[in-house]
N, C-alpha and C. Protein backbone atom coordinates (compact mmCIF):
# COMPACT_ATOMS: atom_id res chain seq x y z
N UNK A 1 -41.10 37.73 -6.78
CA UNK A 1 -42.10 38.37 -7.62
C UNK A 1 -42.73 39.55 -6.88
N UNK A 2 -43.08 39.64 -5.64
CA UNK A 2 -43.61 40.45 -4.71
C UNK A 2 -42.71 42.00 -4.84
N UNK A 3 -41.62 42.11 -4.97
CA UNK A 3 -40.63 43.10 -4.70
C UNK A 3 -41.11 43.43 -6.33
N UNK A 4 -41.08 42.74 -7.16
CA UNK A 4 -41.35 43.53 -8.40
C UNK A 4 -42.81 44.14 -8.88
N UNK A 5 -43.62 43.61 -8.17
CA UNK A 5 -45.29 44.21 -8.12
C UNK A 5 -45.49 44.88 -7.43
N UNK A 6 -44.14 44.92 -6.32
CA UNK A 6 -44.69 46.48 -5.48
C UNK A 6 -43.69 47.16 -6.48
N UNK A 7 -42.75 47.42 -6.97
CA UNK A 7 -42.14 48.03 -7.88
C UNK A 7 -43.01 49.12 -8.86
N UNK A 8 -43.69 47.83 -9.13
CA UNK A 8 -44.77 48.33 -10.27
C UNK A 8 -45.76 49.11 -9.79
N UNK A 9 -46.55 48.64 -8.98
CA UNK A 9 -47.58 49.76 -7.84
C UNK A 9 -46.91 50.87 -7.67
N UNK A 10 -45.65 50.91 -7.07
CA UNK A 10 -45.17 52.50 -7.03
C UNK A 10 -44.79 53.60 -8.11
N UNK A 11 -44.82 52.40 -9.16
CA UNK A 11 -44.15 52.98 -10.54
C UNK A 11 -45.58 53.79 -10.73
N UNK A 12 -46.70 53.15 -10.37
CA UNK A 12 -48.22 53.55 -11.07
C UNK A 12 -48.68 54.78 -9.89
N UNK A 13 -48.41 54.50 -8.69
CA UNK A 13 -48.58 55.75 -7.96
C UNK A 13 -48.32 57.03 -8.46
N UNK A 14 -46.98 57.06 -8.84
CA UNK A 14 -46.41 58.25 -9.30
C UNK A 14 -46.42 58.50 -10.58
N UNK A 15 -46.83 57.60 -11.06
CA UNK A 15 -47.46 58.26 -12.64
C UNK A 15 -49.05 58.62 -12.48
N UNK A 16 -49.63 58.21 -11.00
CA UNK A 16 -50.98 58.80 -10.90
C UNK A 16 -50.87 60.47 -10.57
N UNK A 17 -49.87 60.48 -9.92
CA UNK A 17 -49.65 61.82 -8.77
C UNK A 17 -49.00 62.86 -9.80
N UNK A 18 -48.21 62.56 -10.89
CA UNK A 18 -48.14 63.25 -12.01
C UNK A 18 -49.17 64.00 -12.71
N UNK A 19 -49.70 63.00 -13.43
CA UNK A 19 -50.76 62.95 -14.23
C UNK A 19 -51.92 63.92 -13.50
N UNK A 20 -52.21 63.57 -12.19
CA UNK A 20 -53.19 64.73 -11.77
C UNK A 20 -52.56 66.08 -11.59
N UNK A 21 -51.39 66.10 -10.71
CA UNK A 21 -50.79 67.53 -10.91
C UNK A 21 -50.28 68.17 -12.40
N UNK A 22 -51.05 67.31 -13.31
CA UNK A 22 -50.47 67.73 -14.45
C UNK A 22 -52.16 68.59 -14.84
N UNK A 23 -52.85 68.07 -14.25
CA UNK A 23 -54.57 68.11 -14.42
C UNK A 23 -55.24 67.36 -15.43
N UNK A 24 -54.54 66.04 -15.92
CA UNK A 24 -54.49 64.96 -16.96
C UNK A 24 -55.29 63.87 -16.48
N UNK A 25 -56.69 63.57 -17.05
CA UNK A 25 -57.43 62.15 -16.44
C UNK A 25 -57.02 61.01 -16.80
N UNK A 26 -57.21 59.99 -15.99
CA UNK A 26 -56.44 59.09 -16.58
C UNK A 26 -57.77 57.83 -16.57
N UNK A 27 -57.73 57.28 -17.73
CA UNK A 27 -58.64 56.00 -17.85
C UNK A 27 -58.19 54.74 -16.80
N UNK A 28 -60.12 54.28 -16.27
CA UNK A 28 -59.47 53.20 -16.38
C UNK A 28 -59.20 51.61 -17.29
N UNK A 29 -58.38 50.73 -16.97
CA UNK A 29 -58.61 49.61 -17.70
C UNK A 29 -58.99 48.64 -17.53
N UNK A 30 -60.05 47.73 -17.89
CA UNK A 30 -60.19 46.51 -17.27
C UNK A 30 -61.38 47.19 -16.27
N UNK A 31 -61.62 45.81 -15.21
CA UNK A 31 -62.62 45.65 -14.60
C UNK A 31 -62.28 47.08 -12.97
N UNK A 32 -60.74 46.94 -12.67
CA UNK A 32 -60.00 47.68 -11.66
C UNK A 32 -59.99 49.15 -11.66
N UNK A 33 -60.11 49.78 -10.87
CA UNK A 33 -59.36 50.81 -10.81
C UNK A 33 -58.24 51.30 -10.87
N UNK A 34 -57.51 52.52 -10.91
CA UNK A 34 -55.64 52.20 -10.38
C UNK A 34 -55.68 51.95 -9.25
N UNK A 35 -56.23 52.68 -8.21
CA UNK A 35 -55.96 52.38 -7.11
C UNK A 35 -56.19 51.14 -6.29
N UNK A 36 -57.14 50.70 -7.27
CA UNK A 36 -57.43 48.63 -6.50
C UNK A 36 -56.53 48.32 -7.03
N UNK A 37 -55.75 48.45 -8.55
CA UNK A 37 -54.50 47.58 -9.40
C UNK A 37 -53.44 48.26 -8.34
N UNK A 38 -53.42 48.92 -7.42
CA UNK A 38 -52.37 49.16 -6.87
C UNK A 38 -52.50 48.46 -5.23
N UNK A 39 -53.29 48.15 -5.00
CA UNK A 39 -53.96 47.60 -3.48
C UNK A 39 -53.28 46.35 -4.05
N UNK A 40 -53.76 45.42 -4.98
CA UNK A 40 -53.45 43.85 -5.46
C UNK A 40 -52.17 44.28 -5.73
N UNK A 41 -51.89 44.89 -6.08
CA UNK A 41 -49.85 44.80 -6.54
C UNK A 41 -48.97 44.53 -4.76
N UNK A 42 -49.75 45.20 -3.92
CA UNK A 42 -49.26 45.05 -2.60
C UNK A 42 -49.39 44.32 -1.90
N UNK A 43 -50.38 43.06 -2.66
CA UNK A 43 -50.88 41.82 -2.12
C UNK A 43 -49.53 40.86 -1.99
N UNK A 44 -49.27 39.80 -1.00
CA UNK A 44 -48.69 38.59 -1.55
C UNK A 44 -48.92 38.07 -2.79
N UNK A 45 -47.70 37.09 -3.10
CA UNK A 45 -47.44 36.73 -4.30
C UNK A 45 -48.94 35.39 -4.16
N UNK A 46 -48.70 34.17 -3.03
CA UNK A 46 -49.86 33.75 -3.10
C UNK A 46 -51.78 34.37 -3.20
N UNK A 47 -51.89 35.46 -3.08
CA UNK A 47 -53.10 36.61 -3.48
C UNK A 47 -52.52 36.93 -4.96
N UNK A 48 -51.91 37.90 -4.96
CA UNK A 48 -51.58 38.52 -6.47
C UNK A 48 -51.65 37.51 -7.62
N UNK A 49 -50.31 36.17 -7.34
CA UNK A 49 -50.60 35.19 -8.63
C UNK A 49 -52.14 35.06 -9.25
N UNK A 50 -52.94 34.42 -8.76
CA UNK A 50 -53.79 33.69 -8.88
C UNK A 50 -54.52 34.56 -9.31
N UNK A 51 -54.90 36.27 -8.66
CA UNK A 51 -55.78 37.30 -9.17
C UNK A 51 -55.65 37.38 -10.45
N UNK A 52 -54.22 37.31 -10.71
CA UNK A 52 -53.65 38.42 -12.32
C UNK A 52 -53.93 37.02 -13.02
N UNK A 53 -53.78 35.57 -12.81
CA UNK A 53 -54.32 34.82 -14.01
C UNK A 53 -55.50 35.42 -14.74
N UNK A 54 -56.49 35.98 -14.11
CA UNK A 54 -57.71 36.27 -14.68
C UNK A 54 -57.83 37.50 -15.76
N UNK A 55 -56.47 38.29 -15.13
CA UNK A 55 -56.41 39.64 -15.61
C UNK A 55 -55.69 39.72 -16.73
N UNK A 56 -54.32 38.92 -16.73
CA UNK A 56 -53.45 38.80 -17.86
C UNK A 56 -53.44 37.61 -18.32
N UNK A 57 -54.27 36.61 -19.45
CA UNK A 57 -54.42 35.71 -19.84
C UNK A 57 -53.84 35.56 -21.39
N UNK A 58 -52.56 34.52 -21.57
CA UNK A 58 -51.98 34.86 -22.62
C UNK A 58 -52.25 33.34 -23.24
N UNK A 59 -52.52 33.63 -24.37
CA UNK A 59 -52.99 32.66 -25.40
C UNK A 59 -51.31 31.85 -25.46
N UNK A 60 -52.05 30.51 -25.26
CA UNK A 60 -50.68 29.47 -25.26
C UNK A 60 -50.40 29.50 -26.55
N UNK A 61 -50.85 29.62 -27.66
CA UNK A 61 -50.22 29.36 -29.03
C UNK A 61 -49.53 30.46 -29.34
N UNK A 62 -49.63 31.79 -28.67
CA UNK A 62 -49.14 32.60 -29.29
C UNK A 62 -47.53 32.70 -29.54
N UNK A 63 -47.43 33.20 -30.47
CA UNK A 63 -45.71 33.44 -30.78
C UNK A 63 -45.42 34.50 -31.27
N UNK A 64 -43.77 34.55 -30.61
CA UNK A 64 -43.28 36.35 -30.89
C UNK A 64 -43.10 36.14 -32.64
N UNK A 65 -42.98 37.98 -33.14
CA UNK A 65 -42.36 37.73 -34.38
C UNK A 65 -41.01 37.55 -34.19
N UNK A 66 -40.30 37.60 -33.01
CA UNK A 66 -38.99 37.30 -32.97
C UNK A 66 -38.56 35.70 -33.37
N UNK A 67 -39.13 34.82 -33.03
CA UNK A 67 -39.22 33.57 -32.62
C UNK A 67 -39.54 32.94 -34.67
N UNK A 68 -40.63 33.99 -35.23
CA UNK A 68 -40.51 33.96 -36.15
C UNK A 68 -39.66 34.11 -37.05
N UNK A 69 -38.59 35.58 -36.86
CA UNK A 69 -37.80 35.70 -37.57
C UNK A 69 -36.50 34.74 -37.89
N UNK A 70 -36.90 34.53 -36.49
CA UNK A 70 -35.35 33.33 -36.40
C UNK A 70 -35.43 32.31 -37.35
N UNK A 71 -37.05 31.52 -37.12
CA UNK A 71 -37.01 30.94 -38.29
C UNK A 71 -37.39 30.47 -39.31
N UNK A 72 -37.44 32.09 -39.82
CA UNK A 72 -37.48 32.47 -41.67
C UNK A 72 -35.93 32.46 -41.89
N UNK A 73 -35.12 32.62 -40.69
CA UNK A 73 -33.79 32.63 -41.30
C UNK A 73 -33.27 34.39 -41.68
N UNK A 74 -34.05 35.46 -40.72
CA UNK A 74 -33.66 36.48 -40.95
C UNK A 74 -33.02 37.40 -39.72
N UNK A 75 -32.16 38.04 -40.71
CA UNK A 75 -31.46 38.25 -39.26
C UNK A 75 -31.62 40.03 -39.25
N UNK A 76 -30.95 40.43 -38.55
CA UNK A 76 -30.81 41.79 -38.10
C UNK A 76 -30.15 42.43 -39.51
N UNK A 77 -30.54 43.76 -39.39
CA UNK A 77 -29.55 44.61 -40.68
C UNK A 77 -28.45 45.39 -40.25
């Protein structure tokens, strides 16, 4: 998991380093900054897990409409 959150941190670096040489502000989201969401992406997986529960909290009931479509019995066109 670690190799893919630094993945992601670098992915966000350089869409920061864009975005300003573009002279484009960029919001932030959530409680973080980018640059702290990019400090925790470089964290261990034991640090990182446990942070992002708080951050990305996904409703257990939820369901895809994919999961749906399947079964209404509809398929692709």
């Amino acid at each position: 998991m670690q190799a893919l959150s630094v993945g992601l941190a670098d992915v966000i670096v350089e869409a920061l380093r864009i975005t300003k040489q573009a002279g484009v502000s960029v919001e932030t989201s959530g409680k973080n900054s980018s640059a702290q969401t990019v400090e925790l992406l470089h964290k261990p997986d034991w640090i990182f897990g446990p942070a992002m529960k708080d951050v990305l909290k996904i409703d257990k009931n939820t369901r895809s409409s994919m999961l749906g479509d399947l079964e209404a019995g509809r398929t692709a066109r």
